[in-house]
Protein backbone atom coordinates (compact mmCIF):
# COMPACT_ATOMS: atom_id res chain seq x y z
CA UNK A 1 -11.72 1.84 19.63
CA UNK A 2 -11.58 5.34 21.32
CA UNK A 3 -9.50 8.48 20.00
CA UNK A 4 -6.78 7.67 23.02
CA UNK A 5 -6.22 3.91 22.01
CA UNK A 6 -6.22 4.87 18.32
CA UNK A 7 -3.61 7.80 19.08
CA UNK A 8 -1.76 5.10 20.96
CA UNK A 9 -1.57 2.70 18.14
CA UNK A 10 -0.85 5.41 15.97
CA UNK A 11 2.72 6.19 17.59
CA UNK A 12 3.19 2.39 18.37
CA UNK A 13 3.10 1.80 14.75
CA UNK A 14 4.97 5.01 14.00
CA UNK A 15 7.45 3.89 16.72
CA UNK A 16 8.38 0.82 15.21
CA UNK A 17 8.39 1.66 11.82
CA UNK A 18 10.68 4.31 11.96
CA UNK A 19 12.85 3.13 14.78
CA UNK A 20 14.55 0.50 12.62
CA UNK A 21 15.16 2.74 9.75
CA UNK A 22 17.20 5.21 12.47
CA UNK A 23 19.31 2.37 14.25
CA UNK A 24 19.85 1.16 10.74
CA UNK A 25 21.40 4.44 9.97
CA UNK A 26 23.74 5.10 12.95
CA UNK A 27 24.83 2.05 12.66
CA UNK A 28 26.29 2.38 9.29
CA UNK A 29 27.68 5.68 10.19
CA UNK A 30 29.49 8.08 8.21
CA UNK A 31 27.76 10.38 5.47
CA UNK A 32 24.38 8.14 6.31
CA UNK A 33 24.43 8.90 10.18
CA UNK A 34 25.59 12.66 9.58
CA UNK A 35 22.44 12.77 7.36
CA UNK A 36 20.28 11.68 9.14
CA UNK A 37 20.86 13.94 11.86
CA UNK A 38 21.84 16.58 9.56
CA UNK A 39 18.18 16.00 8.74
CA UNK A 40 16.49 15.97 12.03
CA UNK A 41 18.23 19.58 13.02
CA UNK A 42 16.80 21.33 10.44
CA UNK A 43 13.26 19.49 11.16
CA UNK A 44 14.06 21.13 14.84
CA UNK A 45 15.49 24.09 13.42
CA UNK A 46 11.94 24.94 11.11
CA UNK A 47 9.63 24.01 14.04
CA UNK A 48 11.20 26.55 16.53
CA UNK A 49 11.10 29.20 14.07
CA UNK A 50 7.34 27.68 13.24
CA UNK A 51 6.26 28.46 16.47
CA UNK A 52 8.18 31.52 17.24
CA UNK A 53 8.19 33.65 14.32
CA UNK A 54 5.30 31.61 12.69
CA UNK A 55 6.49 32.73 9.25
CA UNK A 56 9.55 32.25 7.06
CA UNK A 57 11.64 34.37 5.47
CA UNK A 58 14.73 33.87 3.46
CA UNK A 59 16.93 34.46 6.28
CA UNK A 60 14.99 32.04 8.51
CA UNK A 61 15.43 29.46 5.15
CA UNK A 62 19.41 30.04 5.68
CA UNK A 63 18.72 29.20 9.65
CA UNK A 64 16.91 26.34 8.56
CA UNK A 65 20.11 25.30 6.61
CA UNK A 66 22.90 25.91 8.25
CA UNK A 67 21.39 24.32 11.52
CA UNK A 68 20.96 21.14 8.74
CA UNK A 69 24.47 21.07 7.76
CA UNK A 70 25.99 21.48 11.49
CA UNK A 71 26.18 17.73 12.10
CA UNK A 72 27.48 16.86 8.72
CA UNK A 73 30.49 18.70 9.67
CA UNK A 74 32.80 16.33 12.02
CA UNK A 75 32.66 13.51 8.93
CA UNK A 76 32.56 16.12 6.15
CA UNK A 77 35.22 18.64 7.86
CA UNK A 78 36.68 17.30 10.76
CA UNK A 79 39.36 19.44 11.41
CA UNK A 80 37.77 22.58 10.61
CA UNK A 81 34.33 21.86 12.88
CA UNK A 82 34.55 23.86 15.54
CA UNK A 83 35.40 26.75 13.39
CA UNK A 84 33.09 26.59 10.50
CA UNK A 85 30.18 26.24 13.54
CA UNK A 86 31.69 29.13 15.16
CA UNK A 87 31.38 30.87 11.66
CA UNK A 88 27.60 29.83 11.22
CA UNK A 89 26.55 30.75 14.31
CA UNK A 90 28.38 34.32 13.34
CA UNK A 91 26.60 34.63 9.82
CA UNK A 92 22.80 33.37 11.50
CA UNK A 93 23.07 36.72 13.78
CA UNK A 94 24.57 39.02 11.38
CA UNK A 95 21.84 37.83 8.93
CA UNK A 96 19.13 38.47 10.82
CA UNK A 97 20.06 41.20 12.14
CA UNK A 98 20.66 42.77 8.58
CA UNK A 99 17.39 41.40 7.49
CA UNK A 100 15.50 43.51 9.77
CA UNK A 101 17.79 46.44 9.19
CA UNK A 102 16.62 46.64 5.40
CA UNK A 103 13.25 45.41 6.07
CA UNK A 104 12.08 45.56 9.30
CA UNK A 105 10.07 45.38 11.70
CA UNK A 106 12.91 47.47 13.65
CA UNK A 107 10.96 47.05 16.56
CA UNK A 108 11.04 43.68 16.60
CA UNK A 109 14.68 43.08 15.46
CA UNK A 110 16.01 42.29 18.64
CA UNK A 111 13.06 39.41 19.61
CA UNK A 112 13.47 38.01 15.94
CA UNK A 113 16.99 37.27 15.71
CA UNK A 114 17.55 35.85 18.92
CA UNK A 115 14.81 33.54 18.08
CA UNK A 116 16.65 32.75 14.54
CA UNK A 117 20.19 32.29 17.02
CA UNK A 118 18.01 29.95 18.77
CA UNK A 119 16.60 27.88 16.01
CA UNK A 120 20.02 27.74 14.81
CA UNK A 121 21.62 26.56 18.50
CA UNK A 122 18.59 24.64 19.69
CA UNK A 123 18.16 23.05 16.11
CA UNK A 124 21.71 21.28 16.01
CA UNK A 125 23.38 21.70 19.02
CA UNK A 126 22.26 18.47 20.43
CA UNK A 127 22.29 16.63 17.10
CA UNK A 128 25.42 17.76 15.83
CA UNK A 129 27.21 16.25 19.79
CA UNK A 130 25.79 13.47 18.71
CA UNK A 131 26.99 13.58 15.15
CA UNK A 132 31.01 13.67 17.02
CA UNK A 133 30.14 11.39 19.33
CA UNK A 134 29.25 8.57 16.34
CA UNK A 135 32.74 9.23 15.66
CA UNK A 136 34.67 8.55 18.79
CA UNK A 137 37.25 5.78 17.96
CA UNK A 138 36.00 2.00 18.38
CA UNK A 139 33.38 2.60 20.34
CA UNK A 140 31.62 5.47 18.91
CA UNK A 141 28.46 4.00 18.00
CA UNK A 142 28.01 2.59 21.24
CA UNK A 143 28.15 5.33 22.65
CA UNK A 144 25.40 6.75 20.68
CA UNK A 145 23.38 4.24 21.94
CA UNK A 146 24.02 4.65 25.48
CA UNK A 147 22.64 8.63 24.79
CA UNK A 148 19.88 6.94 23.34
CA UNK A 149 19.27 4.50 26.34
CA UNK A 150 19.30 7.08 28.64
CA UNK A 151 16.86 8.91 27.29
CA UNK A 152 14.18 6.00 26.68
CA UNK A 153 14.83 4.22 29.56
CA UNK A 154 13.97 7.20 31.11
CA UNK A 155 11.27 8.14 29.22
CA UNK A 156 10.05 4.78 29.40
CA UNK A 157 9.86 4.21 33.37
CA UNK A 158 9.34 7.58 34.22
CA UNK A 159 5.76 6.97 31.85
CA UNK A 160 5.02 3.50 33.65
CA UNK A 161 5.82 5.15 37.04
CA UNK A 162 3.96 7.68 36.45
CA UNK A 163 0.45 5.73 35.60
CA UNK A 164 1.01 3.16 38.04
CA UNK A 165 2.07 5.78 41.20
CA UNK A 166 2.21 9.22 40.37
CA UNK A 167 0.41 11.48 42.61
CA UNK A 168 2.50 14.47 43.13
CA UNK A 169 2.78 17.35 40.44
CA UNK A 170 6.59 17.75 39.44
CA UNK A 171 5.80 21.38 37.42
CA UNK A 172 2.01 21.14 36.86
CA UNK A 173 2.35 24.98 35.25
CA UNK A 174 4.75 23.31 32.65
CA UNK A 175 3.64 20.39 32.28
CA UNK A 176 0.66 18.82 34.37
CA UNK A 177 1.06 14.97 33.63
CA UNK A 178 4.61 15.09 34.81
CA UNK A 179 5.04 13.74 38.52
CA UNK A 180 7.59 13.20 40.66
CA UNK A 181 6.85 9.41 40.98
CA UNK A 182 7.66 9.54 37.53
CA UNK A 183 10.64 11.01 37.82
CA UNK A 184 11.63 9.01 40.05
CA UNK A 185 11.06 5.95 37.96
CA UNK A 186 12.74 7.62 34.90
CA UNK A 187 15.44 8.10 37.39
CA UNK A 188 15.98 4.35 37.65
CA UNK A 189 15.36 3.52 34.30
CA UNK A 190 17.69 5.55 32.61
CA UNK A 191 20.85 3.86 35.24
CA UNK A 192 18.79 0.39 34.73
CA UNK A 193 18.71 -0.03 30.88
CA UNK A 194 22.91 1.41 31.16
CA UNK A 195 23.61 -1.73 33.14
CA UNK A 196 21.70 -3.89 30.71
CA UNK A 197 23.54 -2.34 27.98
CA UNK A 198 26.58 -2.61 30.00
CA UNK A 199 25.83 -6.56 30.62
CA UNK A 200 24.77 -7.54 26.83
CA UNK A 201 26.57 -4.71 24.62
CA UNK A 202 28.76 -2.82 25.62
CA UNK A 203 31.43 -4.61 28.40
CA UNK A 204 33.80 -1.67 28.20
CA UNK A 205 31.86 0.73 29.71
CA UNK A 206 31.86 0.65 34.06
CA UNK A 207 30.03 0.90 36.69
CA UNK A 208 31.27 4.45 36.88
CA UNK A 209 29.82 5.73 33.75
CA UNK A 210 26.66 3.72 33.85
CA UNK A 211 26.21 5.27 37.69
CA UNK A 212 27.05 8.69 36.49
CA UNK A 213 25.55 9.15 32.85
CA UNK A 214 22.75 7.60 34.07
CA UNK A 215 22.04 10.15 36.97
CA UNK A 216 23.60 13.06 34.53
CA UNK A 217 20.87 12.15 32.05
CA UNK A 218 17.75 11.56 34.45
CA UNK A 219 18.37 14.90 35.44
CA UNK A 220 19.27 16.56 31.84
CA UNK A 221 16.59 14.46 30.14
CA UNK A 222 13.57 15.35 31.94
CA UNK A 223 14.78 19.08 31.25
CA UNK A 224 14.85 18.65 28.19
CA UNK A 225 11.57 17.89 28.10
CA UNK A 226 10.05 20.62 30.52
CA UNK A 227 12.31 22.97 28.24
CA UNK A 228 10.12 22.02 25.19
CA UNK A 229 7.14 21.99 27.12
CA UNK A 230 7.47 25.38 28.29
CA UNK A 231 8.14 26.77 24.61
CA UNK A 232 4.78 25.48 23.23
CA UNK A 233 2.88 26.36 26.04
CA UNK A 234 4.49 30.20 25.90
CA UNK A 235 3.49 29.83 22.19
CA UNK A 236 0.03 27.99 22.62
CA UNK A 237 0.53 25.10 20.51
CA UNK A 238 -0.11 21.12 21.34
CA UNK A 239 2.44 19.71 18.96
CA UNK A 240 6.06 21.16 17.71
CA UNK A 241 5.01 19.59 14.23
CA UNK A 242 3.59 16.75 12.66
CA UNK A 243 6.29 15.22 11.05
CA UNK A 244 6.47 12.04 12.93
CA UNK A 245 2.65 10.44 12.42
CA UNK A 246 1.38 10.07 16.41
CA UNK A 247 4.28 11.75 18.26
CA UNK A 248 4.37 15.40 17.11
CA UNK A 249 6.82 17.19 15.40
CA UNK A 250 10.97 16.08 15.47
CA UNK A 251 11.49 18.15 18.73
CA UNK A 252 8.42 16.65 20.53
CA UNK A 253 10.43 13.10 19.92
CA UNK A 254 13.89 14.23 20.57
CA UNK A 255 13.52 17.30 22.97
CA UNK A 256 15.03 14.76 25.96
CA UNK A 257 17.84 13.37 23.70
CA UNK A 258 19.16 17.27 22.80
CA UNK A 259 20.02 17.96 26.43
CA UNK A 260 21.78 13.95 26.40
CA UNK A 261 23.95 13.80 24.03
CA UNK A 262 26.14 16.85 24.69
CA UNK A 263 26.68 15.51 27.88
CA UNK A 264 27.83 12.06 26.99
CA UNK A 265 29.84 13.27 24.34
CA UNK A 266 31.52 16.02 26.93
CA UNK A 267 32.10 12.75 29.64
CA UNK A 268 33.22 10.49 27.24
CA UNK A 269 35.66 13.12 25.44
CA UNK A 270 37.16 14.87 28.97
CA UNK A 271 35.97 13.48 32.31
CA UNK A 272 36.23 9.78 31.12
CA UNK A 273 39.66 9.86 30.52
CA UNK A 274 40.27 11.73 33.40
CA UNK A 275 39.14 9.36 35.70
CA UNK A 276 41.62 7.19 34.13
């Protein structure tokens, strides 16, 4: 078996033993789904600031943290949320920037803390969306799982189309496998798999909002993904991490899925009910 069909049974493995264990969890909701996620920003959280900053110091420990407890917030505090993220985001930049006040480097003060304020927005920002979202009366967790579906039915075709067609670079300086075949078939996948979870799942949700998440996210997704691309090759690394055994580090798996879920939980929230 070559190194490429090993690495491939490596994440299909990884893939399915893991997968189950996340559904699992968002399904049950509550403190379980908050830490979960809770969990997974401060993975994303530590591996920005691993490849930024490539050390840790106690104030990059409280980034870590507080990026960690953002999406435990709408179940834990749900009428203070918004505030007590507001506050966070406040104490991450007056932290760092009083860390390098007493200890320096002063001349890189500036570059440091914005990448801790970025750890910190980057790490939960997505996550903790989601996190609200999982809460959305009746039909929260479904709703979840359409973010989800998006994303890996777009990752999904976009991969297949991409083999089977691509020809044409989509940002070869970013990332050179993407094409625009692909995206194009991630394009179609991420409206397909809607309707599918439309047809068997989820009957409440419409045409609309399968037509229109699913173009929102085929669009956010795959920017997502150049986004995260474009950090590790600024920073010269392969992988964000190797938490997940075969797929990288936490934002390597989810870097699609952070630009997602803030936008389905900002349709479903305000432009759903608007359209009546």
């Amino acid at each position: 078996m070559t190194d490429k069909n090993k690495n491939l049974m490596i994440r299909l493995i990884s893939g399915l033993t893991l997968l189950p264990g996340v559904l699992y969890l968002l399904y049950l909701g509550g403190w379980w789904a908050a830490g979960l996620l809770g969990f997974a920003a401060g993975a994303c959280a530590w591996e920005y600031i691993s490849i930024t900053l490539k050390g840790f110091t106690p104030v990059a420990w409280l980034t870590v943290v507080a990026a960690a407890a953002m999406p435990i917030l709408p179940i834990a505090m749900p009428l203070q949320a918004a505030s007590m993220i507001s506050g966070a985001t406040g104490l991450v930049l007056f932290a760092g920037w009083a860390w390098h006040l007493l200890r320096g480097p002063l001349p890189e003060a500036p570059v440091r803390t914005a990448h801790l304020l970025m750890a910190f927005i980057y790490g939960h920002g997505g996550l903790t969306a989601l996190a609200a979202l999982r809460l959305v009366p009746d039909f929260g967790l479904m709703w979840v799982v359409s973010a989800l579906v998006i994303t890996w039915g777009n990752d999904t075709m976009a991969y297949f189309a991409g083999r089977l067609f691509g020809k044409h670079k989509l940002y070869p300086e970013v990332s050179p496998n993407k094409t625009w075949e692909g995206f194009a078939g991630g394009f179609v996948g991420a409206i397909g798999f809607l309707f599918i979870q439309r047809a068997f799942f989820f009957p409440t949700m419409t045409v609309i909002d399968c037509f229109v998440l699913g173009i929102l996210g085929s669009l956010l997704g795959p920017a997502g993904d150049l986004c995260e691309s474009m950090l590790k090759r600024a920073y010269q690394v392969k992988d964000s991490g190797v938490i997940i055994p075969g797929h990288g580090g936490m934002l390597d798996r989810i870097d699609a899925l952070i630009f997602n879920a803030p936008m389905v939980f900002l349709y479903v929230q305000f432009v759903r009910p608007a359209l009546g």
